[in-house]
C-alpha atoms as a PDB file:
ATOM      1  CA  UNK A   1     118.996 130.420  91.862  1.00  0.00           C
ATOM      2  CA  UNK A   2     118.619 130.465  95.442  1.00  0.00           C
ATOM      3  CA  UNK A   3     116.378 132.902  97.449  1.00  0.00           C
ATOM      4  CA  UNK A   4     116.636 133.232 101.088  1.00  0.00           C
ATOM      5  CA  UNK A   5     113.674 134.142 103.140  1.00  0.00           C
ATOM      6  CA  UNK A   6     114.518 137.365 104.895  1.00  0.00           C
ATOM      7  CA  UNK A   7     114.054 136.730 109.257  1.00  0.00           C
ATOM      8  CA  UNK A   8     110.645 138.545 110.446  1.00  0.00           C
ATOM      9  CA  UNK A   9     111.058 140.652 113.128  1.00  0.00           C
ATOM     10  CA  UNK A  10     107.881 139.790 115.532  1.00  0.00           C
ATOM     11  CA  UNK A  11     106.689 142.499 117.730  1.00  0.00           C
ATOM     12  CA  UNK A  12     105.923 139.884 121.004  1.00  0.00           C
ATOM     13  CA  UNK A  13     105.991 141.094 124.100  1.00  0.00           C
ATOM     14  CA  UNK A  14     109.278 139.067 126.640  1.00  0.00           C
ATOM     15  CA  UNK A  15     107.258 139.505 129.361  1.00  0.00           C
ATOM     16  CA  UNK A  16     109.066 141.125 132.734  1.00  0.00           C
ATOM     17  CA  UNK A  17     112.480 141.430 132.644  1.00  0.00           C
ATOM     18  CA  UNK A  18     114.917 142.757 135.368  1.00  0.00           C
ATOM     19  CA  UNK A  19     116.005 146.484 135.075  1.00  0.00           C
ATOM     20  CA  UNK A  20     119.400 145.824 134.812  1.00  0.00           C
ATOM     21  CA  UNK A  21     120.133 143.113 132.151  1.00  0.00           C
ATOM     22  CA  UNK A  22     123.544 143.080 132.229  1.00  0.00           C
ATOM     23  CA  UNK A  23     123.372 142.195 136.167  1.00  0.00           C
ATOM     24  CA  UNK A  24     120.652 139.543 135.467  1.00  0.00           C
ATOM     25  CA  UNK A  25     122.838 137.473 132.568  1.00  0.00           C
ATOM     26  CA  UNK A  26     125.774 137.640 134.805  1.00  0.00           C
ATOM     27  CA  UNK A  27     123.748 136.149 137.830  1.00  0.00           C
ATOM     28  CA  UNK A  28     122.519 133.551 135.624  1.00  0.00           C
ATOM     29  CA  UNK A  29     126.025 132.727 134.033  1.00  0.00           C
ATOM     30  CA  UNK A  30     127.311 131.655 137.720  1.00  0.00           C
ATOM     31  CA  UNK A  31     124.174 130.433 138.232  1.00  0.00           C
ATOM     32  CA  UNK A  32     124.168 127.817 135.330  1.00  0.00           C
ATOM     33  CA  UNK A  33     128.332 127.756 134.600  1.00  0.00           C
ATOM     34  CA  UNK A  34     127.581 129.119 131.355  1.00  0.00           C
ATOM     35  CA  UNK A  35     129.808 130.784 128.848  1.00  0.00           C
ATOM     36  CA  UNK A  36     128.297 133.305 126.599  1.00  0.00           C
ATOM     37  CA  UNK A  37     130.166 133.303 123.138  1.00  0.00           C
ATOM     38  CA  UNK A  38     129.562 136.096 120.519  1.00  0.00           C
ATOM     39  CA  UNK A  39     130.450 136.736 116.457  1.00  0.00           C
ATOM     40  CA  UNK A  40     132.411 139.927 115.828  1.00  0.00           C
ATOM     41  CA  UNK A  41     128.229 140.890 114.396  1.00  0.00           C
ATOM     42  CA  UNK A  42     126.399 140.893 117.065  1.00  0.00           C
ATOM     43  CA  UNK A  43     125.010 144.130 118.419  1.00  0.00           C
ATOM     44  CA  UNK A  44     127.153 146.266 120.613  1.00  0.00           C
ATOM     45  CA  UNK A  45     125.475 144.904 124.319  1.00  0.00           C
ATOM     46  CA  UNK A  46     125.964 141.463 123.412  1.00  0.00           C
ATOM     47  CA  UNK A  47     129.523 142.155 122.608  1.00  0.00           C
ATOM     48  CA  UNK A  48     130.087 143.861 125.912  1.00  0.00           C
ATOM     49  CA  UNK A  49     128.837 141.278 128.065  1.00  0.00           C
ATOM     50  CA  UNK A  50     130.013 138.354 125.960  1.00  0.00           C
ATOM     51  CA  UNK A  51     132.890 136.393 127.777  1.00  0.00           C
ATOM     52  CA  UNK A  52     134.264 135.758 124.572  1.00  0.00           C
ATOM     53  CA  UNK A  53     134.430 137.265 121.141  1.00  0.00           C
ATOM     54  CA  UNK A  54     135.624 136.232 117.871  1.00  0.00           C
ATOM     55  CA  UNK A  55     135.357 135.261 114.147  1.00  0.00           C
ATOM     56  CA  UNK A  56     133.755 131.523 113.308  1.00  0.00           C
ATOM     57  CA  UNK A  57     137.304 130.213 113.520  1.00  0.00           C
ATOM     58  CA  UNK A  58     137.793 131.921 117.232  1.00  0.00           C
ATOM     59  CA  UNK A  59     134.883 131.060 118.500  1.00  0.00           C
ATOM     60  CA  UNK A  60     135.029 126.956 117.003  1.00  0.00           C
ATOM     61  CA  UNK A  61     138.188 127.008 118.834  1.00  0.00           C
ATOM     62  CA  UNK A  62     136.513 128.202 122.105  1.00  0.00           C
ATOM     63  CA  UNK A  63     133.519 126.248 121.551  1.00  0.00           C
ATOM     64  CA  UNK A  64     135.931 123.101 121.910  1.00  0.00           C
ATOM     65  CA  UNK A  65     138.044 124.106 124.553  1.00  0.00           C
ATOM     66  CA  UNK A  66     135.554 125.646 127.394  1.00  0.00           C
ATOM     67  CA  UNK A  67     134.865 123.903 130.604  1.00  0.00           C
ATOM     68  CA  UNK A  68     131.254 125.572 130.944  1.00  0.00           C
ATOM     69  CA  UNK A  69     128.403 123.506 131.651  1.00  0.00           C
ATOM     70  CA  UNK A  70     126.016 125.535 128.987  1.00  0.00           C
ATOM     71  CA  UNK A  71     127.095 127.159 125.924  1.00  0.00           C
ATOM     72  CA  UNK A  72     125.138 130.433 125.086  1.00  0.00           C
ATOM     73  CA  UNK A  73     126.306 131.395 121.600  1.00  0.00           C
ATOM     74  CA  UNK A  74     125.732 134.891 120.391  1.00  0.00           C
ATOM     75  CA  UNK A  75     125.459 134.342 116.936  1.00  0.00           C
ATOM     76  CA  UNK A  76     123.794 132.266 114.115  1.00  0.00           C
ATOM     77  CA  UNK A  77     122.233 128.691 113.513  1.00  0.00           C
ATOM     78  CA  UNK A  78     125.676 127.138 112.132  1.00  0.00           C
ATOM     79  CA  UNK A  79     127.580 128.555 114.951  1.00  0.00           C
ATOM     80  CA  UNK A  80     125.514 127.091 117.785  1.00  0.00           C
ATOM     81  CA  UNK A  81     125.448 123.939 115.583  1.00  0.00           C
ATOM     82  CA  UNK A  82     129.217 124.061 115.259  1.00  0.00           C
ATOM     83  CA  UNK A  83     129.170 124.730 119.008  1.00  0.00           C
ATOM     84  CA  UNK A  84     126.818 121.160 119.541  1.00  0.00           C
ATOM     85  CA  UNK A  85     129.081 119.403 117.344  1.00  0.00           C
ATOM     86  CA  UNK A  86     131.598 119.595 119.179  1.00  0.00           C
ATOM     87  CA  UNK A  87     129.769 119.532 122.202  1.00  0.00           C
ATOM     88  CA  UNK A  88     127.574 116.995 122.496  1.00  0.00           C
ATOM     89  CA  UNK A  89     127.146 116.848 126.366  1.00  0.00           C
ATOM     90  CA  UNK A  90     126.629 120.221 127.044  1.00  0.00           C
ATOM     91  CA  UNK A  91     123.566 122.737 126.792  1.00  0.00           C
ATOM     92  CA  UNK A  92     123.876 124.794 123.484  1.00  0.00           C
ATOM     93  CA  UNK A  93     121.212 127.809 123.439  1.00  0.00           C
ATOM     94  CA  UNK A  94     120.417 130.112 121.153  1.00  0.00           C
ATOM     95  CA  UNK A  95     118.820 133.378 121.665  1.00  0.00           C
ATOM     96  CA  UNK A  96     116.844 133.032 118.199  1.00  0.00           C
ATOM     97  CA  UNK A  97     116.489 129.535 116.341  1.00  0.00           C
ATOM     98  CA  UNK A  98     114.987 131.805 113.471  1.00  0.00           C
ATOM     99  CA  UNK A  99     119.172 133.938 113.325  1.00  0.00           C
ATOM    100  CA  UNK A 100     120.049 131.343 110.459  1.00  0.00           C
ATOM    101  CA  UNK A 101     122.398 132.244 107.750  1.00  0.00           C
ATOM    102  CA  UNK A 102     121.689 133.172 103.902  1.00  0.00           C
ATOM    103  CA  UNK A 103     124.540 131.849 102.638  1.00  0.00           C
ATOM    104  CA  UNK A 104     124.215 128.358 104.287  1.00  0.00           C
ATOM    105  CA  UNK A 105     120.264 128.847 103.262  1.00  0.00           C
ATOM    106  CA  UNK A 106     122.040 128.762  99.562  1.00  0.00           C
ATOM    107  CA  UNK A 107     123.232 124.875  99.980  1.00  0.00           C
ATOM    108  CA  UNK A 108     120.214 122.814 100.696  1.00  0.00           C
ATOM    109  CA  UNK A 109     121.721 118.926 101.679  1.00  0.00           C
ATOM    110  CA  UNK A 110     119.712 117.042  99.038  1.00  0.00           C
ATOM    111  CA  UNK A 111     121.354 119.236  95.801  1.00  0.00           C
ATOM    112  CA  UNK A 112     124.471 119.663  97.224  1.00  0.00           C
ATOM    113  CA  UNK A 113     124.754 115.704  97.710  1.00  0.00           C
ATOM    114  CA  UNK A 114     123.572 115.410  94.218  1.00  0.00           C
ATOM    115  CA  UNK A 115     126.396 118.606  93.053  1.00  0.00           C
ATOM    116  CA  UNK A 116     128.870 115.878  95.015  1.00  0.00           C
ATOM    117  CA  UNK A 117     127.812 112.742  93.137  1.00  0.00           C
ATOM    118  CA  UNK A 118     128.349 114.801  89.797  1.00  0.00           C
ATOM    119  CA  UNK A 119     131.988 115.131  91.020  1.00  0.00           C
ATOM    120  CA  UNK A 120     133.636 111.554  92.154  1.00  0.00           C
ATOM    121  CA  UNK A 121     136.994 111.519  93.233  1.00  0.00           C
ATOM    122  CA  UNK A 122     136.509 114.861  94.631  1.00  0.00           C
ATOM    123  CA  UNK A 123     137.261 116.378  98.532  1.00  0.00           C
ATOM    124  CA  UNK A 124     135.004 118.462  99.799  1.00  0.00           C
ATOM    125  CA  UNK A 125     135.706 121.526 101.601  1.00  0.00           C
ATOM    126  CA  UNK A 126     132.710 123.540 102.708  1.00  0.00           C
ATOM    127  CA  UNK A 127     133.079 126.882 104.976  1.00  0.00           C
ATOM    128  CA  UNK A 128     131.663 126.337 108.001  1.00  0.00           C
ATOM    129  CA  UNK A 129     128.856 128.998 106.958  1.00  0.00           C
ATOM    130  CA  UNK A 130     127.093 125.316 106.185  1.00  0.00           C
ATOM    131  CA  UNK A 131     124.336 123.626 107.933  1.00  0.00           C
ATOM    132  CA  UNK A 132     125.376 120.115 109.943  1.00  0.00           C
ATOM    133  CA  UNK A 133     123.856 118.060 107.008  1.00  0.00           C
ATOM    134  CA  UNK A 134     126.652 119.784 104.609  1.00  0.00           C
ATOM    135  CA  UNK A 135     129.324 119.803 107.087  1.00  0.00           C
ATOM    136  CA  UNK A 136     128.613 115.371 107.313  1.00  0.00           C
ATOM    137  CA  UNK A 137     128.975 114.886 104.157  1.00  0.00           C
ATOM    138  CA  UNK A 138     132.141 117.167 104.023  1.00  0.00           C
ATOM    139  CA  UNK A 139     136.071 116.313 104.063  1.00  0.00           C
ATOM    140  CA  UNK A 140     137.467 119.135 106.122  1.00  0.00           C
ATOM    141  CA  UNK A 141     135.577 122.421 106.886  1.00  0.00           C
ATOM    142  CA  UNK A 142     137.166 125.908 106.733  1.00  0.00           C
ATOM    143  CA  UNK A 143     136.655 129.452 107.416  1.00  0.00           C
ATOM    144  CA  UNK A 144     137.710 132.551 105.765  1.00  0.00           C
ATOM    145  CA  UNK A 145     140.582 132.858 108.398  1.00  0.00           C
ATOM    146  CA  UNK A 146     142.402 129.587 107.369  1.00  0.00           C
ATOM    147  CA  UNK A 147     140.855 128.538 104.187  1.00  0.00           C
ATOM    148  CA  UNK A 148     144.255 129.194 102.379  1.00  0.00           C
ATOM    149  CA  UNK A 149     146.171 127.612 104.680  1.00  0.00           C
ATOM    150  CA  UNK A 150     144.144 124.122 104.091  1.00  0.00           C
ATOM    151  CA  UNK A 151     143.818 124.366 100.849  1.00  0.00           C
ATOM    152  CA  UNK A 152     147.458 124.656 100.491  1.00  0.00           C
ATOM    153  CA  UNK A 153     147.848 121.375 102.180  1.00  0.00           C
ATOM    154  CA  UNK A 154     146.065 119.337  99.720  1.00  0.00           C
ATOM    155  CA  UNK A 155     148.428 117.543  97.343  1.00  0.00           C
ATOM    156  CA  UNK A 156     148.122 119.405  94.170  1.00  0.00           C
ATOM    157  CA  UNK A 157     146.716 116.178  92.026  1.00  0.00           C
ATOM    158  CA  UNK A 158     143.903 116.505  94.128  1.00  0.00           C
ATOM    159  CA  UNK A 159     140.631 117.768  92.964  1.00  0.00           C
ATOM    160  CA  UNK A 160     138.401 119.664  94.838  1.00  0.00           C
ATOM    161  CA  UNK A 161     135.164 120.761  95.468  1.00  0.00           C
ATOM    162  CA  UNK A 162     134.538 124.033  97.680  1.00  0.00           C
ATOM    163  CA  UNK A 163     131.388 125.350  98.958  1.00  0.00           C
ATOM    164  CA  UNK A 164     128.899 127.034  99.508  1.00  0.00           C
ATOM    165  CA  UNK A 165     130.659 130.232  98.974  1.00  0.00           C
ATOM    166  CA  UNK A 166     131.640 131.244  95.604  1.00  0.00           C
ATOM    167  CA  UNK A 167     133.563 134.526  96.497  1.00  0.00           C
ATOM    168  CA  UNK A 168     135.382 133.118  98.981  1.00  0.00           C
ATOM    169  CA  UNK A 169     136.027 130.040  96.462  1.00  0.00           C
ATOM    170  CA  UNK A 170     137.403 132.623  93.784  1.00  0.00           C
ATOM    171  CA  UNK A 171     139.455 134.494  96.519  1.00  0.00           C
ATOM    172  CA  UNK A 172     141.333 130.886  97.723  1.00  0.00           C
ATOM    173  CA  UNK A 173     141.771 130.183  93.755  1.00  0.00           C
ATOM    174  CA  UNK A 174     143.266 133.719  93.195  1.00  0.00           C
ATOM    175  CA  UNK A 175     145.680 132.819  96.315  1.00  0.00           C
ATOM    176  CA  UNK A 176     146.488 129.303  96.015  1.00  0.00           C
ATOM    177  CA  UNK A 177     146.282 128.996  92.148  1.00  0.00           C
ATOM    178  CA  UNK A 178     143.738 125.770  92.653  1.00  0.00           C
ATOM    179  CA  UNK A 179     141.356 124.779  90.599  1.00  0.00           C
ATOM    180  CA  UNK A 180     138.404 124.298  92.322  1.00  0.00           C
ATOM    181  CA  UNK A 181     135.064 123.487  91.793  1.00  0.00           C
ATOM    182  CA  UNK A 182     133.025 126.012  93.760  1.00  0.00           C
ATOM    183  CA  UNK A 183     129.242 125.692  94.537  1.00  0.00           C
ATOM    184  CA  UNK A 184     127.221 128.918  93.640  1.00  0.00           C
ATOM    185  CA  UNK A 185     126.120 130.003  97.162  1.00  0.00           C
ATOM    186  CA  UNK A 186     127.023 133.943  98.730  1.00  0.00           C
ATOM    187  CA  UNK A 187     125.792 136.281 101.304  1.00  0.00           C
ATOM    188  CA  UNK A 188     123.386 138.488 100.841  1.00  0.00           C
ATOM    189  CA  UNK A 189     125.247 140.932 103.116  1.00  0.00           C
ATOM    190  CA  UNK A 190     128.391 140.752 101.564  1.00  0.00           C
ATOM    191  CA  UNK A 191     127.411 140.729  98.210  1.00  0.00           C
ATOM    192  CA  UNK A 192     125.272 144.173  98.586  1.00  0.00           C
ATOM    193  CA  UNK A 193     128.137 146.707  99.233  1.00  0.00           C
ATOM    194  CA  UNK A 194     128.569 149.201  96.116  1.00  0.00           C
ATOM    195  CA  UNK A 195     131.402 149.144  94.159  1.00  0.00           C
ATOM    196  CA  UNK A 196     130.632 152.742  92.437  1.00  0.00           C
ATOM    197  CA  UNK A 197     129.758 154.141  96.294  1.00  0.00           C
ATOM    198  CA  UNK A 198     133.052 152.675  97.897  1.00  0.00           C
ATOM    199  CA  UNK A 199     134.874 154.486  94.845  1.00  0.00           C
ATOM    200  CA  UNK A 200     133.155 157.518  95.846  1.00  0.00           C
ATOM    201  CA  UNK A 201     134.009 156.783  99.595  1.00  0.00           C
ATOM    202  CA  UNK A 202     137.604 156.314  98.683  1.00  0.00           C
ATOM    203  CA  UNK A 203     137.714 159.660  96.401  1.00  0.00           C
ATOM    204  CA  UNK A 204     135.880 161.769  99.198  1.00  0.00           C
ATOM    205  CA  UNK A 205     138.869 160.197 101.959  1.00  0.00           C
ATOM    206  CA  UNK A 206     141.685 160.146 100.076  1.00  0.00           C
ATOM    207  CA  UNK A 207     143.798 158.699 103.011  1.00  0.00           C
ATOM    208  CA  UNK A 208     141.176 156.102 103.693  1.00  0.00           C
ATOM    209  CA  UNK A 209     142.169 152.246 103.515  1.00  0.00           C
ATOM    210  CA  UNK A 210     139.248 150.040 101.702  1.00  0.00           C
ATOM    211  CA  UNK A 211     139.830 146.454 103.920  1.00  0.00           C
ATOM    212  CA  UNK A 212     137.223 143.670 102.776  1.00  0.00           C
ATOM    213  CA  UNK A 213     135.714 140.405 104.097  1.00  0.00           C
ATOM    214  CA  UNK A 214     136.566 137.738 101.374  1.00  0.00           C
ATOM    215  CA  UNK A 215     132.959 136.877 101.095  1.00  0.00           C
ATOM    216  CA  UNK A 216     132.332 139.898  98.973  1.00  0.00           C
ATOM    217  CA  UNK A 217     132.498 140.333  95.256  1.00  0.00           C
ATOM    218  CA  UNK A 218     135.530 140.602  93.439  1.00  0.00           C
ATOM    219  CA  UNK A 219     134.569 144.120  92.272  1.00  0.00           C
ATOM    220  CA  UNK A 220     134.701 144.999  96.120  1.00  0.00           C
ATOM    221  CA  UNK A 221     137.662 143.132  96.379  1.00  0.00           C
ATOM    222  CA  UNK A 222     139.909 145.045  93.882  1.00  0.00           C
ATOM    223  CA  UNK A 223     139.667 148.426  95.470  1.00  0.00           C
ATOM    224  CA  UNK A 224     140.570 146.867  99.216  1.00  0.00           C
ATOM    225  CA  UNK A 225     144.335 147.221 100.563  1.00  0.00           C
ATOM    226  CA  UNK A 226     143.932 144.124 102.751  1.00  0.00           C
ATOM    227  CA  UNK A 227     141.108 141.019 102.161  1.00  0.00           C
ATOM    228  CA  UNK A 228     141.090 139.472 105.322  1.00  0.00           C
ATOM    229  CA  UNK A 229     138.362 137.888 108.078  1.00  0.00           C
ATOM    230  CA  UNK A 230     136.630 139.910 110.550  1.00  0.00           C
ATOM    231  CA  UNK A 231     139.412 138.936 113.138  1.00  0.00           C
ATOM    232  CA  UNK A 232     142.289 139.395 110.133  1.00  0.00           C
ATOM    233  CA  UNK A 233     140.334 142.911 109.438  1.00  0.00           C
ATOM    234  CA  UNK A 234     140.569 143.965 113.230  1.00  0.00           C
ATOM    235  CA  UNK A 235     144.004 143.294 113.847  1.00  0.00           C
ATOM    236  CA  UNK A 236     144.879 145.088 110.704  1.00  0.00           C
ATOM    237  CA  UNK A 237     143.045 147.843 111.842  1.00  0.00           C
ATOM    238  CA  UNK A 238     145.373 147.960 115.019  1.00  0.00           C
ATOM    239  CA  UNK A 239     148.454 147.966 112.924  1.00  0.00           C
ATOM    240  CA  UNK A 240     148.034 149.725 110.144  1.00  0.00           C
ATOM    241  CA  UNK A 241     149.413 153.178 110.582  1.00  0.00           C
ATOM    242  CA  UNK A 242     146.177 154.830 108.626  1.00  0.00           C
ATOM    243  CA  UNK A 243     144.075 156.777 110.878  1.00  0.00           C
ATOM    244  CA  UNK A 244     140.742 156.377 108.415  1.00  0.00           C
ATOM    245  CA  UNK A 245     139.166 152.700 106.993  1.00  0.00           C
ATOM    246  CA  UNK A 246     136.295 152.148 104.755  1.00  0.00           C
ATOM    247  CA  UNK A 247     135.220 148.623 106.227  1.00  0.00           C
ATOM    248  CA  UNK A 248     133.601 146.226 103.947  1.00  0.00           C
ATOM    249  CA  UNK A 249     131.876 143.676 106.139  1.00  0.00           C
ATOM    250  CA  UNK A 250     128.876 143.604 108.540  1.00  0.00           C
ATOM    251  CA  UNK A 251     129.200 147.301 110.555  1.00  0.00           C
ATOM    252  CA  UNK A 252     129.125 144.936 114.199  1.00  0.00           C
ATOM    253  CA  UNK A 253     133.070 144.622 113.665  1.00  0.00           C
ATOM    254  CA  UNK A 254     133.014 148.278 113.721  1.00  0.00           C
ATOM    255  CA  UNK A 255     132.471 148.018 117.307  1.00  0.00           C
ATOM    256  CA  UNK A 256     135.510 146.296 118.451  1.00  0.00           C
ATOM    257  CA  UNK A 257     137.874 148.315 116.193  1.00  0.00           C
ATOM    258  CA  UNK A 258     136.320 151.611 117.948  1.00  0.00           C
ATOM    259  CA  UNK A 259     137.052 149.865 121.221  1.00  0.00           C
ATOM    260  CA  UNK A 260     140.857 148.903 120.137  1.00  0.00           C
ATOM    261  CA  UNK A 261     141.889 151.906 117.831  1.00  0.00           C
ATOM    262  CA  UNK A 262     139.223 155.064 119.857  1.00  0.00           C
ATOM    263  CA  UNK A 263     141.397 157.092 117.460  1.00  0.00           C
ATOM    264  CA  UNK A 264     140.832 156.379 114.367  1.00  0.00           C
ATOM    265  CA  UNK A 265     137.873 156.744 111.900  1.00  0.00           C
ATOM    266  CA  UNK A 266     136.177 153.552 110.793  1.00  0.00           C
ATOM    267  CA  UNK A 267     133.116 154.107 107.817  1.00  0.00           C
ATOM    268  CA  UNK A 268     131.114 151.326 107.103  1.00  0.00           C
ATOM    269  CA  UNK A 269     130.665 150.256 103.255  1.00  0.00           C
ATOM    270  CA  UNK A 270     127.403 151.381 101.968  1.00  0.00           C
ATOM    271  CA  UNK A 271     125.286 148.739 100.536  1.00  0.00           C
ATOM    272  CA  UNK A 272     124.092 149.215  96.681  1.00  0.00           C
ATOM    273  CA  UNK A 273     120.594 150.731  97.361  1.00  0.00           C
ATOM    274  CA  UNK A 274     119.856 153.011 100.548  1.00  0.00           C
ATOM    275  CA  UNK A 275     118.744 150.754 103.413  1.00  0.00           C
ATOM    276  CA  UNK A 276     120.574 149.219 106.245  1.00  0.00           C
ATOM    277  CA  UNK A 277     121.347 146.033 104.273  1.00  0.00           C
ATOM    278  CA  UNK A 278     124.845 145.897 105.204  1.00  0.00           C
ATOM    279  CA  UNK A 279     123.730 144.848 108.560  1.00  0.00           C
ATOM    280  CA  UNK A 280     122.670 140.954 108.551  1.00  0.00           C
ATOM    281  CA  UNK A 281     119.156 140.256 109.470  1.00  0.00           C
ATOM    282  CA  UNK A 282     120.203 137.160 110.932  1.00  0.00           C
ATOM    283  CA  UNK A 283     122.516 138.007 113.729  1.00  0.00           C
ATOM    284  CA  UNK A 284     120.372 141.394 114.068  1.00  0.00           C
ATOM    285  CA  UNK A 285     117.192 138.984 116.095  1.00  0.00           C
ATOM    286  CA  UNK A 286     119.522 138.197 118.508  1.00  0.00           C
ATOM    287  CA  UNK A 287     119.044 140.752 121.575  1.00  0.00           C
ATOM    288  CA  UNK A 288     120.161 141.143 125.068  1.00  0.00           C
ATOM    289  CA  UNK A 289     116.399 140.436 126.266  1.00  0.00           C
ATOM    290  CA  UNK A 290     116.363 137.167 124.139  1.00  0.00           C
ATOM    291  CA  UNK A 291     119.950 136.368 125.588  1.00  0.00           C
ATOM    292  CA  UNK A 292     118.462 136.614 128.809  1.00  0.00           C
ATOM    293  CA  UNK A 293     115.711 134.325 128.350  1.00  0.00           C
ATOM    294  CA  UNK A 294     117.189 131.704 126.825  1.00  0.00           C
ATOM    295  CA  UNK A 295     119.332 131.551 129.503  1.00  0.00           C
ATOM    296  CA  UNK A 296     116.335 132.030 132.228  1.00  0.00           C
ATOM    297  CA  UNK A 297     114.228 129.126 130.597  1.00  0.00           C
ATOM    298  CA  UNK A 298     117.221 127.391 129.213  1.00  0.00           C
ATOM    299  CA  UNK A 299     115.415 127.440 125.783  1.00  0.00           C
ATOM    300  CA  UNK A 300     115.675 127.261 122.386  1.00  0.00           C
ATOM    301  CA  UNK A 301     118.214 124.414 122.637  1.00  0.00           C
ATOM    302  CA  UNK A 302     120.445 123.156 119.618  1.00  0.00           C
ATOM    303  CA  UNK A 303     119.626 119.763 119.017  1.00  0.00           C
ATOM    304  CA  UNK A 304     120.429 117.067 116.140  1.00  0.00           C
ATOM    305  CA  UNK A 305     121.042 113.503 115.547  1.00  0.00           C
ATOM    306  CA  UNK A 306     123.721 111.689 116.556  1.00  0.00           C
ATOM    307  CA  UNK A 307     124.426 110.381 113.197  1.00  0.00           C
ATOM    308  CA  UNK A 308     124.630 113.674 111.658  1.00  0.00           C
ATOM    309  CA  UNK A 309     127.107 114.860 114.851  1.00  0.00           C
ATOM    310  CA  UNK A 310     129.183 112.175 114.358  1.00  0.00           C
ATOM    311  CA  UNK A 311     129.800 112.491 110.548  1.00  0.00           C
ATOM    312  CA  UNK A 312     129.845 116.580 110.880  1.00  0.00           C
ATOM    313  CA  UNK A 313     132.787 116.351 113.869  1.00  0.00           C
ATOM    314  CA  UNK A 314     135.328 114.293 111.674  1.00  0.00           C
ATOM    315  CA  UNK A 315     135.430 117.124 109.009  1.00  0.00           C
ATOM    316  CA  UNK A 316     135.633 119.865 111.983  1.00  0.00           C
ATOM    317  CA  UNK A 317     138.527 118.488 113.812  1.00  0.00           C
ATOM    318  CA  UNK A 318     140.547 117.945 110.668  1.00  0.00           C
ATOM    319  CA  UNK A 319     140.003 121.672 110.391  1.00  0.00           C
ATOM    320  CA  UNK A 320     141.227 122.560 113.902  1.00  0.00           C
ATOM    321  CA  UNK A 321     144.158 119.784 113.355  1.00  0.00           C
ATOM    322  CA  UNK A 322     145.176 121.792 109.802  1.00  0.00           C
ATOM    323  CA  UNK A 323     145.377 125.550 111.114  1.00  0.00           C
ATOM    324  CA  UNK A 324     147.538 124.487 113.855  1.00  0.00           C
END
């Protein structure tokens, strides 16, 4: 069993910073030709002033296509990693090099190259929620967007490993029919939503849709309409003719459906015990002030070798070549 160490929050002081924020990063963005890219999870300022926003798949795809100079990315470790990988020549900051991810915290490199050994003959597809030591030693990456779709394209006689996250593994088995071997890793956000208290939820809005994130448990997943990722979960939003959802992800999605659908009722899944852990610590330390600075001192930087690069890139462009 794996246990993630929880972010700590420190109460520093930033120093002075300008009155109006929003007016400062936007200086600074013409200032350095920098793009600021930001997960569906991020709090609502950094969404608003974000020149792009998206799920992991989105925002891999904009990683590799943008022109800017520096690449401030709104989100967690793996992302800005993902960002560098497929970056190498430009500046990748991160608000907070301490936003890392406790599902990829669940697949440390040395037993998960050990898990591989045990398992010969087999590809590896790890979701991108992975560190760059997991994604080198990796076949083709995925997220929950297109997992289906490249798992689909393996021939059949294939075997396959699929990591690090298990609910997401048994949600692409459920679809595709594939045996898999999954590594044991989750999230700690996704697997804290209450089954019992979404039944409740559902009972007290009858006309409420349950939509999940695949990442969450399978007893989550039974009582959702439509499993989808955050970008599959807004769009459905959009379209669905329900006016009331019971959303079981990270609440920072909620912002963008609010934004695209002002008329309809979104309630965030509660977690199992009464606290706030349905919001991830992770992409919580991120903050407009921190945005700022990193930008200002162009600091903390994403930085790794050029081996690891190398051998991570191969397994990320098959991705983007397979959910064409």
């Amino acid at each position: 069993m794996f246990i993630t160490a929880l972010p700590q929050r420190e109460n520093t002081q930033l120093g002075a910073l300008p009155l109006d924020l929003f007016d400062a990063i936007a200086t600074l963005k013409k200032e350095l030709n920098a793009v600021i890219l930001a997960h569906y999870y991020q709090e609502a300022d950094i969404q608003d002033i974000a020149d792009f926003i998206g799920d992991s798949l989105q925002l891999a795809r904009a990683a590799a296509e943008t022109n800017a100079d520096v690449i401030v990315f709104a989100g967690v470790h793996f992302m800005a990693e993902t960002a560098k990988i497929l970056n190498p020549e430009k500046l990748v900051l991160l608000p907070d090099l301490n936003a890392g991810c406790s599902l990829a915290d669940t697949c440390p490199p040395k037993e998960f190259a050990a898990f591989k050994a045990a398992h010969p003959g087999h590809l590896v597809i790890s979701y991108v929620n992975c560190s760059a030591e997991i994604k080198a030693m990796s076949d083709i990456i995925c997220t929950s967007s297109n997992a289906v779709k490249i798992v689909e394209q393996i021939p059949k006689e294939q075997p396959i490993i699929f990591a690090p996250d298990r609910n997401l593994g048994r949600y692409v088995i459920k679809k595709t029919g594939r045996d898999m071997v999954l590594w044991q890793g989750s999230c700690i956000v996704h697997e804290t939503f209450s089954e019992k208290k979404i039944v409740q939820l559902k009972i007290a809005h009858p006309e409420a849709e349950a939509i999940a994130h695949p990442e969450c448990e399978e007893s989550v997943l039974r009582h959702a309409s439509f499993i989808g990722s955050t970008a599959a979960l807004l769009k459905y939003c959009q379209e669905s003719p329900s006016q009331e959802f019971i959303i079981a992800t990270e609440p920072g999605i909620i912002h963008q459906m609010q934004k695209a659908a002002p008329q309809k009722h979104f309630i965030p899944a509660p977690p199992e015990n009464n606290c706030n852990c349905n919001e991830c610590p992770f992409m919580r330390l991120n903050t407009l002030e921190k945005l700022y600075l990193a930008m200002k001192n162009r600091t903390p930087e994403i930085t790794m070798s050029e081996e690891i690069r190398l051998a991570a890139l191969r397994p990320m462009q098959r991705m983007l070549e397979m959910s064409l």
